[in-house]
N, C-alpha and C. Protein backbone atom coordinates (compact mmCIF):
# COMPACT_ATOMS: atom_id res chain seq x y z
N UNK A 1 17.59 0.73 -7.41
CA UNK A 1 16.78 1.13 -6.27
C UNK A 1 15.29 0.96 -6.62
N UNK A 2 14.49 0.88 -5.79
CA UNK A 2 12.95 0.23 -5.66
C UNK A 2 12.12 1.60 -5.75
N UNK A 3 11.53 1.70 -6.94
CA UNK A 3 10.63 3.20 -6.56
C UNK A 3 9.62 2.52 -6.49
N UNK A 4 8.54 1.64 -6.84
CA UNK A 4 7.50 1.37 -6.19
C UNK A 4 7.71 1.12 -4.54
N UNK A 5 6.37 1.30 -3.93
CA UNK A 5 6.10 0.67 -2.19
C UNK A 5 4.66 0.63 -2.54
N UNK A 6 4.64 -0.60 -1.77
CA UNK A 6 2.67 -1.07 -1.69
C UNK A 6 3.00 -1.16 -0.54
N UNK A 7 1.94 -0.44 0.46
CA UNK A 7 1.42 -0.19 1.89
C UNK A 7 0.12 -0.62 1.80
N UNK A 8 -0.02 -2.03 2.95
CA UNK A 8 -0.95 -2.44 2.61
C UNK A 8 -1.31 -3.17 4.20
N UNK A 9 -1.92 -4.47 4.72
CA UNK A 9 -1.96 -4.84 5.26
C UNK A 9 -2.06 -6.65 5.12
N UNK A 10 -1.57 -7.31 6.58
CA UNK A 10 -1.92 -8.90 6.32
C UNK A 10 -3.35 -9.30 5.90
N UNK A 11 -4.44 -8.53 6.33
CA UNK A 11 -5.80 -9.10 6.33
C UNK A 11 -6.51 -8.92 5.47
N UNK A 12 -5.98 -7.68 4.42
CA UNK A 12 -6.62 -7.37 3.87
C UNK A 12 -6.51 -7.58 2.36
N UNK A 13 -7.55 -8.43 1.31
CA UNK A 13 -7.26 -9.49 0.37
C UNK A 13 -7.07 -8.28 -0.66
N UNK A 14 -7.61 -7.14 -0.75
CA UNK A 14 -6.95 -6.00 -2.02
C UNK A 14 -5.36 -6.00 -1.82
N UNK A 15 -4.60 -5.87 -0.96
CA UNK A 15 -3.27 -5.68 -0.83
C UNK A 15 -2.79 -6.95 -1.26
N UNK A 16 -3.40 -8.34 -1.26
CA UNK A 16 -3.00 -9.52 -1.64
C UNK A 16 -3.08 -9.56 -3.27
N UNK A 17 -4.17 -8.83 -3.66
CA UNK A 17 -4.53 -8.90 -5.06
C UNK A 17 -3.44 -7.81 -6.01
N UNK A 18 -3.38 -6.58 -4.74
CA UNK A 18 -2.09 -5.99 -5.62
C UNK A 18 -1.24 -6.46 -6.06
N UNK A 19 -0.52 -7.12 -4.89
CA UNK A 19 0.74 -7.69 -4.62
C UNK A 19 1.46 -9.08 -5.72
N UNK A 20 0.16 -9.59 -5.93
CA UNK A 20 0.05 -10.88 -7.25
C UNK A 20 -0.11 -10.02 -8.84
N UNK A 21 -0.35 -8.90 -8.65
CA UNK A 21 -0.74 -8.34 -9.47
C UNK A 21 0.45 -7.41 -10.51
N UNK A 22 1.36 -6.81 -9.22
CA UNK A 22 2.69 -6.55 -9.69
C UNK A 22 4.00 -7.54 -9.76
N UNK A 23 3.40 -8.69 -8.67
CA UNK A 23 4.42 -9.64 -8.85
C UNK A 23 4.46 -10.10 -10.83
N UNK A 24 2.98 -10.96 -10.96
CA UNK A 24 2.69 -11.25 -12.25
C UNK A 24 3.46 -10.33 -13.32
N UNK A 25 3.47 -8.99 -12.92
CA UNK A 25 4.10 -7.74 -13.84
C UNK A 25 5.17 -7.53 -13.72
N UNK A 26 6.02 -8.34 -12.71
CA UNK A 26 7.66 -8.27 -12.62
C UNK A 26 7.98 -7.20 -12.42
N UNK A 27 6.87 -6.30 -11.55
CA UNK A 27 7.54 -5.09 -10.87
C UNK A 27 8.29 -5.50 -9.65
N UNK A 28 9.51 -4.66 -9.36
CA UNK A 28 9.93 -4.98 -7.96
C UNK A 28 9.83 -3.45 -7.52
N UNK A 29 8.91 -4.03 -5.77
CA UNK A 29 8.37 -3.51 -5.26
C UNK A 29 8.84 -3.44 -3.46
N UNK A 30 8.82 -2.65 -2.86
CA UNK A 30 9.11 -3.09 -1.17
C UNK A 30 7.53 -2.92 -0.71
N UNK A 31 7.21 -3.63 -0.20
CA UNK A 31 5.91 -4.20 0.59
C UNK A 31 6.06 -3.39 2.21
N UNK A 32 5.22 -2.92 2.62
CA UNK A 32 4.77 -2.54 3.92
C UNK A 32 3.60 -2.49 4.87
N UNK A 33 3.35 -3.97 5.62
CA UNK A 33 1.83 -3.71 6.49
C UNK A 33 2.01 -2.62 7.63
N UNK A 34 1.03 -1.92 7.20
CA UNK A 34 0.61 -0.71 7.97
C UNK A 34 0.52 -0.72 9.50
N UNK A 35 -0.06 -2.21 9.58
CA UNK A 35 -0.54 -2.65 11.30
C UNK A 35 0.33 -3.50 12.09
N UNK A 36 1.80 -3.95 11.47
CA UNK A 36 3.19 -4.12 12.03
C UNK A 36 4.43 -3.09 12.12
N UNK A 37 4.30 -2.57 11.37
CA UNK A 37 5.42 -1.70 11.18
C UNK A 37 5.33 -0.07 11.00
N UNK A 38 5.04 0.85 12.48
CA UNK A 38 4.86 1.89 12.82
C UNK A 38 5.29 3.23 11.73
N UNK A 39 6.53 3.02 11.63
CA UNK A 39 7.24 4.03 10.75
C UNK A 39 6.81 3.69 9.52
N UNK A 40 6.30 3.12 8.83
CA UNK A 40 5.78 2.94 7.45
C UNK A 40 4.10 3.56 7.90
N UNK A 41 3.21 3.17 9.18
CA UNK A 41 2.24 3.40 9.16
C UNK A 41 2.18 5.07 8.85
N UNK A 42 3.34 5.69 10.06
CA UNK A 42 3.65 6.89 9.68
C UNK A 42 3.91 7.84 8.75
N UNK A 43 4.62 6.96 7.40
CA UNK A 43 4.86 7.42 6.36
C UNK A 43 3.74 7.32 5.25
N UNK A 44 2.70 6.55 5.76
CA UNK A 44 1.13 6.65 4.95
C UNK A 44 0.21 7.53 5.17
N UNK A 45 0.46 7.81 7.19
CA UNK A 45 -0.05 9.05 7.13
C UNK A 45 0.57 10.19 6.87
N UNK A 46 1.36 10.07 6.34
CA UNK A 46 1.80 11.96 5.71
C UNK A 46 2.02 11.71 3.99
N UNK A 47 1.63 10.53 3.52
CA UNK A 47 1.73 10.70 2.09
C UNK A 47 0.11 10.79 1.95
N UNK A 48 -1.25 10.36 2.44
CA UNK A 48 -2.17 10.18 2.30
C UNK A 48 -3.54 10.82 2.85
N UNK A 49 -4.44 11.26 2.84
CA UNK A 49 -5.91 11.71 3.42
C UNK A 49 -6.24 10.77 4.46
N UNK A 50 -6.79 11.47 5.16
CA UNK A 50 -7.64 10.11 6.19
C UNK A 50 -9.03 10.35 5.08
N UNK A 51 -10.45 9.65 5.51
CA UNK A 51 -9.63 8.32 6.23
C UNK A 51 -8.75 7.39 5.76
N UNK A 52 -7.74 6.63 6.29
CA UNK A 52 -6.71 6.09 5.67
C UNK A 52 -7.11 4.84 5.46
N UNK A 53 -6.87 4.06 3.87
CA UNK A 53 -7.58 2.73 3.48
C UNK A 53 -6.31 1.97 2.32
N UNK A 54 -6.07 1.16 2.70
CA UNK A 54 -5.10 0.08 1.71
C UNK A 54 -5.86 -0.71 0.86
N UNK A 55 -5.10 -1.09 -0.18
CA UNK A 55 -3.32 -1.00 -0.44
C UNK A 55 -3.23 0.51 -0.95
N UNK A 56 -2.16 1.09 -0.85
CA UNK A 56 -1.63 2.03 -1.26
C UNK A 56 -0.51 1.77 -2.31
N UNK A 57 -0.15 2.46 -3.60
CA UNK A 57 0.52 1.96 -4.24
C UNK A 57 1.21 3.39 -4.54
N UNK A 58 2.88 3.49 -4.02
CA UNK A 58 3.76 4.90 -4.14
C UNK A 58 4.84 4.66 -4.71
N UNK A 59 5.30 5.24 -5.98
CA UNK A 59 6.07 5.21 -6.72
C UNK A 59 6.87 6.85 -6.41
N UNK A 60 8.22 6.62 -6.31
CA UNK A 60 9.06 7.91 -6.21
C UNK A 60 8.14 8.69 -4.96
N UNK A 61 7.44 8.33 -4.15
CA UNK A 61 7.33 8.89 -2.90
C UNK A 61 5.75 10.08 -2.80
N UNK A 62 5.22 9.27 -4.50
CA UNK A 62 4.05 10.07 -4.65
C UNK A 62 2.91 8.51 -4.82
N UNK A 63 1.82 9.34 -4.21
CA UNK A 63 0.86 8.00 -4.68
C UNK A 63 0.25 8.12 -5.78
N UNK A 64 0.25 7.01 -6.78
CA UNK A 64 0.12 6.38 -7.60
C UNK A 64 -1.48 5.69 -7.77
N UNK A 65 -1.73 4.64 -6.64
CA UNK A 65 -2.94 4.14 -6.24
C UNK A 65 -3.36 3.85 -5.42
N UNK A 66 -5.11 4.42 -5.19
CA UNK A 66 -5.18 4.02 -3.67
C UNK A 66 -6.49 2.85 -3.81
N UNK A 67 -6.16 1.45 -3.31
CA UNK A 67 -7.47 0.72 -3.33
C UNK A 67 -6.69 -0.58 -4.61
N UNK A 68 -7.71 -1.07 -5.04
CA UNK A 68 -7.08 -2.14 -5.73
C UNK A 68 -8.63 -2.24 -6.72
N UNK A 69 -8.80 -1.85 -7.77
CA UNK A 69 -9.64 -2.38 -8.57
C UNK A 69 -10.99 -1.49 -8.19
N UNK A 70 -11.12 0.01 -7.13
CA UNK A 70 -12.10 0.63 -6.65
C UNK A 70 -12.30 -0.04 -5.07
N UNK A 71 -11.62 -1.11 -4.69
CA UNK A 71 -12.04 -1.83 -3.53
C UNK A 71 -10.77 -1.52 -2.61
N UNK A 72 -11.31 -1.10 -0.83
CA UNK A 72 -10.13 -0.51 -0.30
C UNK A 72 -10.77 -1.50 1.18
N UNK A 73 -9.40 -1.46 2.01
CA UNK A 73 -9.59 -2.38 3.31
C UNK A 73 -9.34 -0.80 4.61
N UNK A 74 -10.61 -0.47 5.40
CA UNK A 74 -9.89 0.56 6.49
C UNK A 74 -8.32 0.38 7.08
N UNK A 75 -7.74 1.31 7.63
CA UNK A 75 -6.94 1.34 8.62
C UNK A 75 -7.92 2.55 9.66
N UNK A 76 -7.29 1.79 10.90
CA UNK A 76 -7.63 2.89 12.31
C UNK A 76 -6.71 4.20 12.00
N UNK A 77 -6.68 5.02 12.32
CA UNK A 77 -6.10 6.00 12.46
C UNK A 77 -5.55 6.38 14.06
């Protein structure tokens, strides 16, 4: 079973940089854009603070990391 999730978005190049970042590290991970897929957006807002900003990185259902390197992309709320 997958305990990482990166919640992140299409546009936004930190969630791209995660994403190469754990790939490179042969983590397996389930991926979730925030701004397609409602019930994941949902599940960022109750794991997270507003204002709410990707990538998010949640392991076992706690967050882990928020941003990618100090650098974060908004979400609307």
């Amino acid at each position: 079973m997958v305990s990482l999730e990166l919640y992140g978005t299409a546009r936004c190049p930190y969630t791209l940089e995660m994403r190469e970042w754990l790939e490179w590290k042969g983590k397996a991970f389930h991926e979730y854009d925030v701004e397609r897929d409602p019930e994941a957006r949902q599940r960022l807002q109750q794991l997270a603070k507003p204002p709410f900003a990707v990538p998010v990185l949640v392991e076992n259902g706690q967050i882990i990391e928020v941003g990618w390197r100090g650098r974060t992309c908004p979400v609307e709320s």
